[in-house]
N, C-alpha and C. Protein backbone atom coordinates (compact mmCIF):
# COMPACT_ATOMS: atom_id res chain seq x y z
N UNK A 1 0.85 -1.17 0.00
CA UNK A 1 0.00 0.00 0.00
C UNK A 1 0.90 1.24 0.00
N UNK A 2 0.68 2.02 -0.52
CA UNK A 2 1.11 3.17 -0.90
C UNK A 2 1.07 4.48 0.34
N UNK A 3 1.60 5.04 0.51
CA UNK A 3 2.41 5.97 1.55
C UNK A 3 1.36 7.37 1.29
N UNK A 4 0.77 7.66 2.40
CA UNK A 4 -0.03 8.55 2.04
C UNK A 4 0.43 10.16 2.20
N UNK A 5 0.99 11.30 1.50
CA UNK A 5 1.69 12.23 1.44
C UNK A 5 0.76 13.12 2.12
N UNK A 6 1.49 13.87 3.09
CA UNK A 6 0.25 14.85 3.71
C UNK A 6 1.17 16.44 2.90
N UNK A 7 -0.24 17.07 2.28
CA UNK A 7 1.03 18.62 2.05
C UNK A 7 1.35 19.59 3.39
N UNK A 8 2.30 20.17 3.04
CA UNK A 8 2.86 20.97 4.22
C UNK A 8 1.64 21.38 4.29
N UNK A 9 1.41 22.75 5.56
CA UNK A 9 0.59 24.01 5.54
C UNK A 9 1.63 25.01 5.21
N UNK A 10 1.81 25.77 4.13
CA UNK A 10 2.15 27.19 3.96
C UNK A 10 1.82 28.21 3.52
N UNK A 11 2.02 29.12 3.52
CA UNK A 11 1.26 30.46 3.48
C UNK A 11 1.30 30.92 1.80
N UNK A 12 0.41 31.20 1.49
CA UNK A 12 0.32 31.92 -0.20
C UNK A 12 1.65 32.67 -0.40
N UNK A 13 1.48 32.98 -1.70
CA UNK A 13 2.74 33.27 -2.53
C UNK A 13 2.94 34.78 -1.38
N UNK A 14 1.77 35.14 -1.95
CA UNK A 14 1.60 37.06 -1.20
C UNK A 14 0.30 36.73 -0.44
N UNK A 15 0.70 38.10 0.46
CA UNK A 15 -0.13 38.54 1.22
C UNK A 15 -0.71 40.00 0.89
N UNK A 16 -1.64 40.05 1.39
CA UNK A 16 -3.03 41.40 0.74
C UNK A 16 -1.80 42.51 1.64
N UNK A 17 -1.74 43.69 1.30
CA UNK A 17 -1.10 44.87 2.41
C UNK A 17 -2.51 45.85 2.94
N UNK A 18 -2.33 46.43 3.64
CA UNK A 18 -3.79 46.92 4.63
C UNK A 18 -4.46 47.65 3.52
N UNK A 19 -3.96 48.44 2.74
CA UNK A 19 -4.37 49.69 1.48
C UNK A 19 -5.44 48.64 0.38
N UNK A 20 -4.51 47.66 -0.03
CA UNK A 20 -5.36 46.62 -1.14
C UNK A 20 -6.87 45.98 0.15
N UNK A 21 -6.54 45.50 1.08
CA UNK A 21 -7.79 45.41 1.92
C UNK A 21 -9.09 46.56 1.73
N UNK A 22 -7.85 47.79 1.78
CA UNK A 22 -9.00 48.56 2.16
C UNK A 22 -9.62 49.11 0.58
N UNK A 23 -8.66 49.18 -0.31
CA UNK A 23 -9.36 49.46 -1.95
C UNK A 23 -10.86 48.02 -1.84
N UNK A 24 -10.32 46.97 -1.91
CA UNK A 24 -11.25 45.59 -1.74
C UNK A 24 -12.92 45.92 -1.10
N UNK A 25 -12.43 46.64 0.47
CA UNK A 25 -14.17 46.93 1.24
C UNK A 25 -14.77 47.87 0.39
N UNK A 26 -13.36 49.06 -0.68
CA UNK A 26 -14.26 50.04 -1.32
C UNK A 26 -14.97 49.28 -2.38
N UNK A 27 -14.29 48.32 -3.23
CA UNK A 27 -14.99 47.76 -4.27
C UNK A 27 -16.54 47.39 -3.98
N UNK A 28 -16.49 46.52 -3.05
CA UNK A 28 -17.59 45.91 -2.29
C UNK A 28 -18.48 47.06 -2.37
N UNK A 29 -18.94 48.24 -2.26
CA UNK A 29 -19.18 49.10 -1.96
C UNK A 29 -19.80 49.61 -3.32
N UNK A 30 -18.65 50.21 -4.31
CA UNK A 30 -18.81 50.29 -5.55
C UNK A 30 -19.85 49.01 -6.13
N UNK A 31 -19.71 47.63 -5.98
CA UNK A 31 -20.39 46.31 -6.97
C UNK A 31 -21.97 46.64 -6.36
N UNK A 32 -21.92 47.30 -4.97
CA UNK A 32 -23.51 47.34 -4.32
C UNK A 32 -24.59 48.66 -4.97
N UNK A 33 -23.80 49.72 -5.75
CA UNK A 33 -24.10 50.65 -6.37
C UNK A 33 -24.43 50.00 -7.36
N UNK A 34 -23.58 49.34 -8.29
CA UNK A 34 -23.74 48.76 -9.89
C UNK A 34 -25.23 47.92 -9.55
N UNK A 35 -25.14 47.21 -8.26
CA UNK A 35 -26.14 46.35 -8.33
C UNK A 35 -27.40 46.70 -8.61
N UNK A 36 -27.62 48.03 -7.70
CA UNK A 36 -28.86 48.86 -7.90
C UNK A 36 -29.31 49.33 -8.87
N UNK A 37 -28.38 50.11 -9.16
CA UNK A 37 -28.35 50.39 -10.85
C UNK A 37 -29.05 49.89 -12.06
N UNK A 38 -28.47 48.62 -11.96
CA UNK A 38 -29.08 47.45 -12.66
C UNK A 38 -30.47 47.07 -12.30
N UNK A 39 -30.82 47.19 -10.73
CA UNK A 39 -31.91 46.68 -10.60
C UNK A 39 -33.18 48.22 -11.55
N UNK A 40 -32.52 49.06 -11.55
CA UNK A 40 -33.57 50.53 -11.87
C UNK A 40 -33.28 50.47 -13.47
N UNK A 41 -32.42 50.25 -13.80
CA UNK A 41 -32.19 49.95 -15.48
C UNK A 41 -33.01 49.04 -15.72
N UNK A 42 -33.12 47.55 -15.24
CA UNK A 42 -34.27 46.43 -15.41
C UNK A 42 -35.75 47.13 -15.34
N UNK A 43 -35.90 47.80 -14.47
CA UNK A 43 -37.26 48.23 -14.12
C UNK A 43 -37.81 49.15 -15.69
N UNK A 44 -36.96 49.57 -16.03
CA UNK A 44 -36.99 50.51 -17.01
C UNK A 44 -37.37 49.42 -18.29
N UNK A 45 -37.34 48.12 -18.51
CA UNK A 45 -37.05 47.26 -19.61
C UNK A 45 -35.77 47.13 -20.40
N UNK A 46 -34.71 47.42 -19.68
CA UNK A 46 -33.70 47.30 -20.01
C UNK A 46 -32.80 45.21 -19.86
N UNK A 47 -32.18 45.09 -20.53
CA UNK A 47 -31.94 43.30 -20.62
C UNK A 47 -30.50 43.51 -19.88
N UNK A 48 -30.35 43.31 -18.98
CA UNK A 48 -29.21 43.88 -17.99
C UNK A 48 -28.51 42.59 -17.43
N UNK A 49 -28.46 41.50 -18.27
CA UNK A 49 -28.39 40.01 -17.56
C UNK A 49 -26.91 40.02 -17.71
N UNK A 50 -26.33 40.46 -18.75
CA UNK A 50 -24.83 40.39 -18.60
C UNK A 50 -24.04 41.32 -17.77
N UNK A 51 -24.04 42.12 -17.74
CA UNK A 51 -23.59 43.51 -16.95
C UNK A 51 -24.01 42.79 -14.71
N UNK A 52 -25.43 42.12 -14.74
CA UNK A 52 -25.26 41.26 -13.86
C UNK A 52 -24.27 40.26 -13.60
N UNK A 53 -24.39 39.38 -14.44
CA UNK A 53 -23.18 38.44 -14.34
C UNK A 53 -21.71 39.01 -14.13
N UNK A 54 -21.42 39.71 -14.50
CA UNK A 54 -19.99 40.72 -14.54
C UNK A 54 -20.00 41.39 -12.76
N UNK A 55 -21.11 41.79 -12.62
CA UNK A 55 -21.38 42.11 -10.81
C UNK A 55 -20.93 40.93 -10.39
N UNK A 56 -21.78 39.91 -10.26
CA UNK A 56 -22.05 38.70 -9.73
C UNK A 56 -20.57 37.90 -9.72
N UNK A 57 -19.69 38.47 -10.72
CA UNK A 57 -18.23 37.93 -10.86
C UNK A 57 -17.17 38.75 -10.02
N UNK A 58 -17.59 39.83 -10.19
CA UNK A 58 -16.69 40.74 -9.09
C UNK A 58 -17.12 40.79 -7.58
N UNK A 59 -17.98 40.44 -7.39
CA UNK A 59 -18.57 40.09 -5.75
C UNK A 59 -17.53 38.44 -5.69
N UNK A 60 -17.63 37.97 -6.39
CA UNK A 60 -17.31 36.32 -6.24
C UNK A 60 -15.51 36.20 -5.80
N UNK A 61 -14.79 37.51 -7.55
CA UNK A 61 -13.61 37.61 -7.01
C UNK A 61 -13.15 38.18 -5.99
N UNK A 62 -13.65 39.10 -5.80
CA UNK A 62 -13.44 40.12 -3.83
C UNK A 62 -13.06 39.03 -3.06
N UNK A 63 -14.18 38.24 -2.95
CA UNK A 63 -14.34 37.28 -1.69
C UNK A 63 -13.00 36.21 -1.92
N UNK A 64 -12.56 35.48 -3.50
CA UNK A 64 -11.82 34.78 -3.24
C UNK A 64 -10.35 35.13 -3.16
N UNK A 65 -10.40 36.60 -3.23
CA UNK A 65 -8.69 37.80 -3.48
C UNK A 65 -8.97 37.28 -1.63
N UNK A 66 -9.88 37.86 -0.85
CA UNK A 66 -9.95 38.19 0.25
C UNK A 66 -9.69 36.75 1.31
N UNK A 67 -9.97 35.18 0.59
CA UNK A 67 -10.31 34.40 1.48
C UNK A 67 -8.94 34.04 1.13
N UNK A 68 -8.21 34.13 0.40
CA UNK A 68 -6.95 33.31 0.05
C UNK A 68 -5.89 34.13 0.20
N UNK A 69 -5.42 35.29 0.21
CA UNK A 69 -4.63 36.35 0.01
C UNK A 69 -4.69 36.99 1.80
N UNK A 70 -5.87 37.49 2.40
CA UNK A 70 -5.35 38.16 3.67
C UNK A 70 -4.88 37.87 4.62
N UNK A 71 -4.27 38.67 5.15
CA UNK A 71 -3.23 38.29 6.27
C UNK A 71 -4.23 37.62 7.33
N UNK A 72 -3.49 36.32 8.10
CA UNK A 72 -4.23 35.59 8.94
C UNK A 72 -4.06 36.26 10.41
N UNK A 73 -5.31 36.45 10.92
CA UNK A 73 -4.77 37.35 12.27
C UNK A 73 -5.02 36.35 13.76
């Protein structure tokens, strides 16, 4: 039977610095504006499904810059 390899634990290439954190909460911020936006453009009969998805992608990357990249406290 074969030898079961455990991987180290080590830390990502980089780490986020406090400024990129804090550009990141602004984004968050900014994607919650676009969101609205979109929702009052839809209301209007506007087809806003891609320009969603593109939100829906930048909410997704925030979170995975943020879950993999920040400093562990």
């Amino acid at each position: 039977m074969a030898k079961s390899q455990s991987t180290p634990d080590t830390a990502p290439l980089a780490d986020l610095r406090d400024e990129a954190v804090d550009h990141l909460d602004a984004i968050k911020g900014e994607l919650d504006e676009a969101k609205k936006d979109l929702d009052a453009l839809e209301k209007i009969g506007m087809d806003v499904s891609r320009l969603r998805e593109r939100v829906e992608w930048g909410y997704k990357a925030r979170d995975v810059i943020l879950d993999r990249f920040k400093k562990k406290e």
